[in-house]
Protein backbone atom coordinates (compact mmCIF):
# COMPACT_ATOMS: atom_id res chain seq x y z
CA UNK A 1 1.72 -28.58 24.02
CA UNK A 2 -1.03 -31.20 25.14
CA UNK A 3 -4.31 -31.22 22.72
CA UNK A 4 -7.49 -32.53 23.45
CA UNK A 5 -9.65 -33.62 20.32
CA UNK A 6 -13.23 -34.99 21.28
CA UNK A 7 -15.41 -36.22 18.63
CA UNK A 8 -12.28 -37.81 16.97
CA UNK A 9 -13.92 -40.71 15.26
CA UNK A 10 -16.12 -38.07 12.86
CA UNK A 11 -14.84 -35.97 9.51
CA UNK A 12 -13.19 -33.24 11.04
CA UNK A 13 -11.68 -35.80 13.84
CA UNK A 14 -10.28 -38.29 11.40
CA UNK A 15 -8.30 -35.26 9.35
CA UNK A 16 -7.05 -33.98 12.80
CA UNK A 17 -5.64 -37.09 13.35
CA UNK A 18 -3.73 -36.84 9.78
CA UNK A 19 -2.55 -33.18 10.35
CA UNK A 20 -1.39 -34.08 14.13
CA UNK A 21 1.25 -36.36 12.66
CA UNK A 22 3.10 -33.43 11.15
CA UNK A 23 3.52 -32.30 14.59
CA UNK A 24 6.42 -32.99 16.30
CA UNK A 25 5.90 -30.77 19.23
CA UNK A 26 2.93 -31.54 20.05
CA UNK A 27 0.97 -34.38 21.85
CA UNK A 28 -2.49 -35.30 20.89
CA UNK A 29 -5.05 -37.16 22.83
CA UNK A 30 -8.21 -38.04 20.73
CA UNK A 31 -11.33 -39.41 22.02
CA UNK A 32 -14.89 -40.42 21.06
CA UNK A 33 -17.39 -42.43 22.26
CA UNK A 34 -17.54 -45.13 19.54
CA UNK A 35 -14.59 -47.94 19.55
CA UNK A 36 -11.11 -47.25 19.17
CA UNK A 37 -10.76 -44.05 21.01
CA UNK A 38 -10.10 -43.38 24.90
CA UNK A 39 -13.51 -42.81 26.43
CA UNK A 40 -14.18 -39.09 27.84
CA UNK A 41 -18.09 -37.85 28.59
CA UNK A 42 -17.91 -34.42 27.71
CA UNK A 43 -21.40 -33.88 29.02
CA UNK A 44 -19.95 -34.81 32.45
CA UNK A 45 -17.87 -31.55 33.92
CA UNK A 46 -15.72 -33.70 36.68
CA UNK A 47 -14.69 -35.98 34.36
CA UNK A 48 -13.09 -33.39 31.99
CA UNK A 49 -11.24 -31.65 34.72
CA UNK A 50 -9.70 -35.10 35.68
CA UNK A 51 -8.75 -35.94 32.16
CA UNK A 52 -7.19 -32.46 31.67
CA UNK A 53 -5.63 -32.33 34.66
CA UNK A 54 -4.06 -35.95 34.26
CA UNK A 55 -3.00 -35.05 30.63
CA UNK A 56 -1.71 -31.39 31.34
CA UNK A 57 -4.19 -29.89 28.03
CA UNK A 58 -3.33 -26.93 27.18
CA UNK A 59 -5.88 -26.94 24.22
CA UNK A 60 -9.25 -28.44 23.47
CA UNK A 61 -10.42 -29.31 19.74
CA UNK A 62 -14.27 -29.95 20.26
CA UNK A 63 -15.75 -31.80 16.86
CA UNK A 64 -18.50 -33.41 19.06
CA UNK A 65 -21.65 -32.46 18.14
CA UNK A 66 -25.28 -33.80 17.35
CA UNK A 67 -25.46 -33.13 13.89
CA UNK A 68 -28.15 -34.93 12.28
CA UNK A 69 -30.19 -31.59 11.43
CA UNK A 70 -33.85 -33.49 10.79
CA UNK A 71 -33.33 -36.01 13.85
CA UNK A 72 -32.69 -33.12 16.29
CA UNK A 73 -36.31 -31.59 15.96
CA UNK A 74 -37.49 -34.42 17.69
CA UNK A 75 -34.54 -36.22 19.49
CA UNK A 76 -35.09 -33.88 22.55
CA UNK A 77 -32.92 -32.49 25.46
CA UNK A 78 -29.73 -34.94 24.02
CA UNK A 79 -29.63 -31.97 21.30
CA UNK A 80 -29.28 -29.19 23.52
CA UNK A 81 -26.64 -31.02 26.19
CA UNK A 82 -24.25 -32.25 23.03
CA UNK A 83 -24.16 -28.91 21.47
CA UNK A 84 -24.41 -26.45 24.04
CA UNK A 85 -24.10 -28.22 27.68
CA UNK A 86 -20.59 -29.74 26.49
CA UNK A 87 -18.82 -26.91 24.78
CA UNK A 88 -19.69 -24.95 27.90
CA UNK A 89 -18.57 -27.59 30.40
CA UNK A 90 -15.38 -27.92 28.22
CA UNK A 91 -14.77 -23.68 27.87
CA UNK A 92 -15.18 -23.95 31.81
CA UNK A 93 -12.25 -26.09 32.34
CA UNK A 94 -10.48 -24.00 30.07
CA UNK A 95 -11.03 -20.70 32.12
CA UNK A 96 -10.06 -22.93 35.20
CA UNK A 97 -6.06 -23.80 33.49
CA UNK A 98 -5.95 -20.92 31.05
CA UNK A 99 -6.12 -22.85 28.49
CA UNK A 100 -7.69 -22.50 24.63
CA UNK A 101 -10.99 -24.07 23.65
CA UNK A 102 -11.34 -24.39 19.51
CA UNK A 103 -15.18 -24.83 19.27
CA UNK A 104 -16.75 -26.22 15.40
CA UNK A 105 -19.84 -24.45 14.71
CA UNK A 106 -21.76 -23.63 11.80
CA UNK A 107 -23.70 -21.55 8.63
CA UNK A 108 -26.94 -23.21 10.30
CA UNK A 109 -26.97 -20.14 13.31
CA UNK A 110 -28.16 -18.08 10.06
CA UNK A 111 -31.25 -18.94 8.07
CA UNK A 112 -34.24 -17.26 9.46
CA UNK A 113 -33.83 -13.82 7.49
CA UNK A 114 -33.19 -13.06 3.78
CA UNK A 115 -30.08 -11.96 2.78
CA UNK A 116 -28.00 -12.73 -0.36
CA UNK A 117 -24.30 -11.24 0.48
CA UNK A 118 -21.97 -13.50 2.68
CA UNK A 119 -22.14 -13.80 6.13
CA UNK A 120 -19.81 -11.90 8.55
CA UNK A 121 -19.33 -12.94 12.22
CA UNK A 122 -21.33 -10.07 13.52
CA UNK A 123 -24.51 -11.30 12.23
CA UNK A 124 -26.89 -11.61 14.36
CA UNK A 125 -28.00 -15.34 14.55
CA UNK A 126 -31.46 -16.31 12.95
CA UNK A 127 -31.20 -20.20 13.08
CA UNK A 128 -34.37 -21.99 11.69
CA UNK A 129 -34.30 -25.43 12.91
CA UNK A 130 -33.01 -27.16 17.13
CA UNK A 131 -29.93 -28.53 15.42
CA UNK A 132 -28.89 -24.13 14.50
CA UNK A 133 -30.45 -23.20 17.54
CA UNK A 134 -28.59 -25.20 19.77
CA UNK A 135 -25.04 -24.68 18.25
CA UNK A 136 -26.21 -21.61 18.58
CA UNK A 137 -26.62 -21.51 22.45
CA UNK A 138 -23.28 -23.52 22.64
CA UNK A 139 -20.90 -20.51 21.00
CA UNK A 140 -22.94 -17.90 23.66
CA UNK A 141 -22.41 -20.57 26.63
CA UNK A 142 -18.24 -20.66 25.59
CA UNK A 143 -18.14 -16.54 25.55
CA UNK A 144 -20.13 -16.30 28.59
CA UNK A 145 -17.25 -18.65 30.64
CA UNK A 146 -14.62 -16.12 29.84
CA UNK A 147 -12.45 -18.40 28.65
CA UNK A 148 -10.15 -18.19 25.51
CA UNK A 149 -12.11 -19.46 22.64
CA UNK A 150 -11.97 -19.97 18.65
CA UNK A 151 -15.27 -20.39 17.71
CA UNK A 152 -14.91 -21.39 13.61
CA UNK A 153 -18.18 -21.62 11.70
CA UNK A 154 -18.45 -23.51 9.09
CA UNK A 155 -20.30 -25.71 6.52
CA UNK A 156 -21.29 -28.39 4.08
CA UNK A 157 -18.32 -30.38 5.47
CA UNK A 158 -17.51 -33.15 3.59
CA UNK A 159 -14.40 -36.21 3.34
CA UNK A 160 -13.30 -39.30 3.07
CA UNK A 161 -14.52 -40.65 6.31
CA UNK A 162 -17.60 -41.30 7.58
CA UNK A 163 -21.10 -40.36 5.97
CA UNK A 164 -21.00 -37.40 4.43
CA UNK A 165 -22.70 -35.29 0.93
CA UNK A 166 -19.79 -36.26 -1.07
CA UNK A 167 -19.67 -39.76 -0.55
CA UNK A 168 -23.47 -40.20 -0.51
CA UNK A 169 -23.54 -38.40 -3.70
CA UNK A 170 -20.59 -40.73 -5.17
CA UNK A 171 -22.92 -43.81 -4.34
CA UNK A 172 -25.61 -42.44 -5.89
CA UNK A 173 -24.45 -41.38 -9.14
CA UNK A 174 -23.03 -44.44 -9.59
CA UNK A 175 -26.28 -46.69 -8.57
CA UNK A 176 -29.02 -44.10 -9.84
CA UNK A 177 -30.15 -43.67 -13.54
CA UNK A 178 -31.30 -40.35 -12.47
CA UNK A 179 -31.43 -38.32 -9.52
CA UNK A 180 -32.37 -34.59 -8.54
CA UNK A 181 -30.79 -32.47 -6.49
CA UNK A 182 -32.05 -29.29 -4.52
CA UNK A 183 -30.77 -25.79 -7.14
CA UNK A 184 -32.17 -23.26 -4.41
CA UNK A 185 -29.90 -23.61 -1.40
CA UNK A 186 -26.43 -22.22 -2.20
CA UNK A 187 -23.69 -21.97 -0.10
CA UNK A 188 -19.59 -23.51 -0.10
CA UNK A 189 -18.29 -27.02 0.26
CA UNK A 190 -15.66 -26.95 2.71
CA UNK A 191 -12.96 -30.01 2.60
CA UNK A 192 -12.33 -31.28 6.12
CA UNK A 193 -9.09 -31.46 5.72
CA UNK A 194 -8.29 -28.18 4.83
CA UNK A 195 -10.55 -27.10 7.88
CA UNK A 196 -8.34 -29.40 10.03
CA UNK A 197 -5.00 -27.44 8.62
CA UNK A 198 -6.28 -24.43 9.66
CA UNK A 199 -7.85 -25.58 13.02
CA UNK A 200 -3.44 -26.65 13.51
CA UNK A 201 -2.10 -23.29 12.40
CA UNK A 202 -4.77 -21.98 15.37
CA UNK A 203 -3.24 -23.85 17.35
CA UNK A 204 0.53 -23.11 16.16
CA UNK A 205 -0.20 -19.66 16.70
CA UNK A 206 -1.96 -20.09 20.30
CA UNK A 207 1.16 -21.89 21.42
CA UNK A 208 3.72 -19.20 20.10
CA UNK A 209 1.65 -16.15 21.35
CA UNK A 210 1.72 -18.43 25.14
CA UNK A 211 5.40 -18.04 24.98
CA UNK A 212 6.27 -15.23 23.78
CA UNK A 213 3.42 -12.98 25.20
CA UNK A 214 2.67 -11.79 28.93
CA UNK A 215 -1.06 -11.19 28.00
CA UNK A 216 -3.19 -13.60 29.77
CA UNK A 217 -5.85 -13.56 27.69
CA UNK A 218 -5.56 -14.77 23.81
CA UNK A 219 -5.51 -11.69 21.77
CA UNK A 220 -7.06 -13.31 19.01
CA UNK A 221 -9.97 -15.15 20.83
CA UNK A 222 -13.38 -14.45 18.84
CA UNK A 223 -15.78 -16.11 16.14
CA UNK A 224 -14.19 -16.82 12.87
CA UNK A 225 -15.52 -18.39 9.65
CA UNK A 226 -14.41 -20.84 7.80
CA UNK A 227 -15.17 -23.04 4.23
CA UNK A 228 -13.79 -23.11 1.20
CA UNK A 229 -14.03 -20.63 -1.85
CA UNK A 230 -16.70 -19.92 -4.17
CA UNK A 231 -20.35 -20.50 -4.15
CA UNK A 232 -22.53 -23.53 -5.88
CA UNK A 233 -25.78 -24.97 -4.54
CA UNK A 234 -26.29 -28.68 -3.73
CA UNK A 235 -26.84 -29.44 -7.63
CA UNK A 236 -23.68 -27.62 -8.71
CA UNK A 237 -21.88 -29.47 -6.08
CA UNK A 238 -23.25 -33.16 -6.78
CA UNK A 239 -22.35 -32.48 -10.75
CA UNK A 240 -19.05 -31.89 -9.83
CA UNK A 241 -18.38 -34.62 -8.00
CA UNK A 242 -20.21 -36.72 -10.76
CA UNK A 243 -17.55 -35.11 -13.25
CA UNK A 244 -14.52 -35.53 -10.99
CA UNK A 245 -15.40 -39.04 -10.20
CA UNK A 246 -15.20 -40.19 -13.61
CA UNK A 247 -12.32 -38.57 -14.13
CA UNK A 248 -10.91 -40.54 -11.85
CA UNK A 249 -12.68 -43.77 -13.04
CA UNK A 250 -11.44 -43.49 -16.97
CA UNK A 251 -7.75 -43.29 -15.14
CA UNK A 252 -8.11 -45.87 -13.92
CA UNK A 253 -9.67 -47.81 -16.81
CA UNK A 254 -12.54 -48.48 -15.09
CA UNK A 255 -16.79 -47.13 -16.74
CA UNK A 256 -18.16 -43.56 -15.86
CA UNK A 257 -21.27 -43.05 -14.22
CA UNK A 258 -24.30 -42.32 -16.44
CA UNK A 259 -26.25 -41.44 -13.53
CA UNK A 260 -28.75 -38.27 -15.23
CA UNK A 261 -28.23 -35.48 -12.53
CA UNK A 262 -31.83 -32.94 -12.57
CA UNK A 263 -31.92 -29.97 -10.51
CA UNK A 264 -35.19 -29.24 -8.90
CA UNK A 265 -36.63 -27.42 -5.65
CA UNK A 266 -36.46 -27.97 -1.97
CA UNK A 267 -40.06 -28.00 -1.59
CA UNK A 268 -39.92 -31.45 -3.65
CA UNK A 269 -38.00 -33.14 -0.57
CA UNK A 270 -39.64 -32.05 2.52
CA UNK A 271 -38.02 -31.68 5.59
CA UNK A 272 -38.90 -30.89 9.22
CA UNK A 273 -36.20 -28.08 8.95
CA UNK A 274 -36.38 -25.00 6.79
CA UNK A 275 -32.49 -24.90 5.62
CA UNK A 276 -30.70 -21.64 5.09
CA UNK A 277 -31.16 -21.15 1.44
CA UNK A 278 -27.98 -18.75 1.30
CA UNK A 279 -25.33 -19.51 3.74
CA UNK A 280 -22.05 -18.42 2.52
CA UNK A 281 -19.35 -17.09 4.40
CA UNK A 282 -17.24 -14.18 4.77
CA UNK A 283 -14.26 -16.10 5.57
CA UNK A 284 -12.22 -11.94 5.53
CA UNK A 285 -11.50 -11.96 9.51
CA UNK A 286 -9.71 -15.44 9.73
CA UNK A 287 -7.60 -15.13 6.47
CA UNK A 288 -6.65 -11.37 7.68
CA UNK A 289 -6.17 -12.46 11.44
CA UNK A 290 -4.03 -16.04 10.77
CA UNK A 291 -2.85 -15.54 7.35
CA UNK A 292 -5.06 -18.18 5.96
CA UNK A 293 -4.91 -19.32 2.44
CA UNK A 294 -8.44 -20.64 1.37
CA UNK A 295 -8.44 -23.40 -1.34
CA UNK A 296 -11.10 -22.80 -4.00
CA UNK A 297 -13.91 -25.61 -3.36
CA UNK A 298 -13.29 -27.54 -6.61
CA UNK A 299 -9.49 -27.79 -6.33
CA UNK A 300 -10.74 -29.09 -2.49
CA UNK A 301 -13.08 -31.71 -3.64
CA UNK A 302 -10.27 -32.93 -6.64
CA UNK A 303 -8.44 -33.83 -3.80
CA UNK A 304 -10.70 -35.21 -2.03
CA UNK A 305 -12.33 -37.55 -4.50
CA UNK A 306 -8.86 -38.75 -5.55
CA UNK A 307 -8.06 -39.74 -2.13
CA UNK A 308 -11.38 -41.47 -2.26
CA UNK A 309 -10.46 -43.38 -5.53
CA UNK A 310 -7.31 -44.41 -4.47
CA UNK A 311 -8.63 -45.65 -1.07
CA UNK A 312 -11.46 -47.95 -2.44
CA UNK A 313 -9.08 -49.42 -5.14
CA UNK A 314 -6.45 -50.51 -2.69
């Protein structure tokens, strides 16, 4: 099976590329707009149907997005077109060849009204800020083509490429002689990589059900959720990685971080966005639907870290 993966130079991109090798079966095309990757405007409908038609996809991976939350309040109609506009142009090419559109959206479609259980996918979206809005407006605009979809929400994404909480946080505690870190907005670290594994087993199970099957639609096409295990707010998260960094740094013989991590409120770092203060999920439907085993954050973040470590001491 051809796959499409747009936004391929980003987290989620860079860890599809590292699960895609396992596949024998399958071919990948990757693109992005920065250097490196084959070039592909997703905001331009013509030019996906060429590229898809050229490439025979059967599937599309979209990890495109405009995700700086802050910059979006102000950054205008760009917002709307890369995370609503696109998915929908890509979903329509989709309905066109009958193919599969996997769609990354996220905990930021909640946020508006108080709850403190996780979030299922029937919740009705409250998003408090353009960047939840518009992702939003995307997952309506890919059920409204009639395509077949996977729409995976998720959140506080984090890895070993590009900028991300964990890395950030890993500078800081090892630059900082103290820092604070918001206690009052909880919700689940979710490793990339283990998002990209699942994202492939999706896929796995799209392909199989294509051959086997003489349904037409994708029996399993709907809105799933996806992070890791467990719940810890944005100080419980940055101690960790504090802890597991210097595990990592005695190993290797090298000094710990003294960095004196405070917790404190949100209202101490003001923002132009209101951020969900609870947004864990329900993860129930995708671990009943694809037999998913979800990691537990910290074993995630181990991992992570120490892929981290080894990479920056090579």
């Amino acid at each position: 099976m051809n796959i499409l993966v747009t936004g391929a130079g980003g987290q989620l991109g860079n860890e599809m590329q590292i699960v895609s090798r396992e596949q024998k079966n399958d071919r990948y095309f990757f693109t992005d707009v920065c250097e490196g990757y084959a070039k592909l405007d997703i905001t331009d409908l013509r030019q996906i149907r060429e590229f898809v038609k050229e490439h025979e996809i059967k599937a599309v991976v979209n990890c495109a997005a405009f995700t700086n939350v802050d910059a979006a309040e102000t950054a205008g109609e760009i917002v709307e077109t890369l995370n609503a506009g696109a998915p929908e142009n890509l979903a329509v090419v989709m309905k066109e060849t009958g193919g599969l559109l996997i769609h990354i959206s996220t905990d930021y479609v909640f946020g508006r009204e108080p709850y403190n259980v996780p979030c299922r996918e029937e919740q009705k979206g409250t998003p408090t800020g353009v960047y939840g809005l518009t992702k939003l407006h995307g997952e309506q605009k890919i059920i409204a083509t009639g395509c077949q979809y996977v729409i995976i929400r998720t959140a506080w994404l984090y890895s070993e490429f590009g900028r991300n909480f964990c890395k950030t946080m890993l500078n800081l505690t090892a630059t900082k002689p103290m820092l604070k870190v918001v206690f009052d907005q909880v919700g689940t670290p979710t490793y990339a990589l283990d998002l990209a594994k699942v994202i492939e087993k999706i896929l796995c199970d799209f392909s199989r059900e294509s051959k086997e099957s003489q349904n037409a639609y994708y029996p399993k096409s709907g809105i799933y959720h996806f992070s890791n295990e467990g719940v810890c707010s944005w100080y419980d998260f940055t101690k960790m990685i504090q802890m597991m960094d210097n595990e990592c740094r005695v190993s290797a013989g090298r000094e710990k971080t003294m960095c004196n991590v405070q917790p404190c409120h949100s209202s101490e770092f003001p923002s132009p966005v209101t951020r969900p203060s609870y947004s864990v999920l329900d993860k129930t439907k995708i671990k009943e639907t694809f037999g998913v085993e979800v990691p537990y954050w910290t074993d995630s973040l181990r991992r992570c870290i120490s892929n981290i470590s080894i990479s920056t001491s090579v």
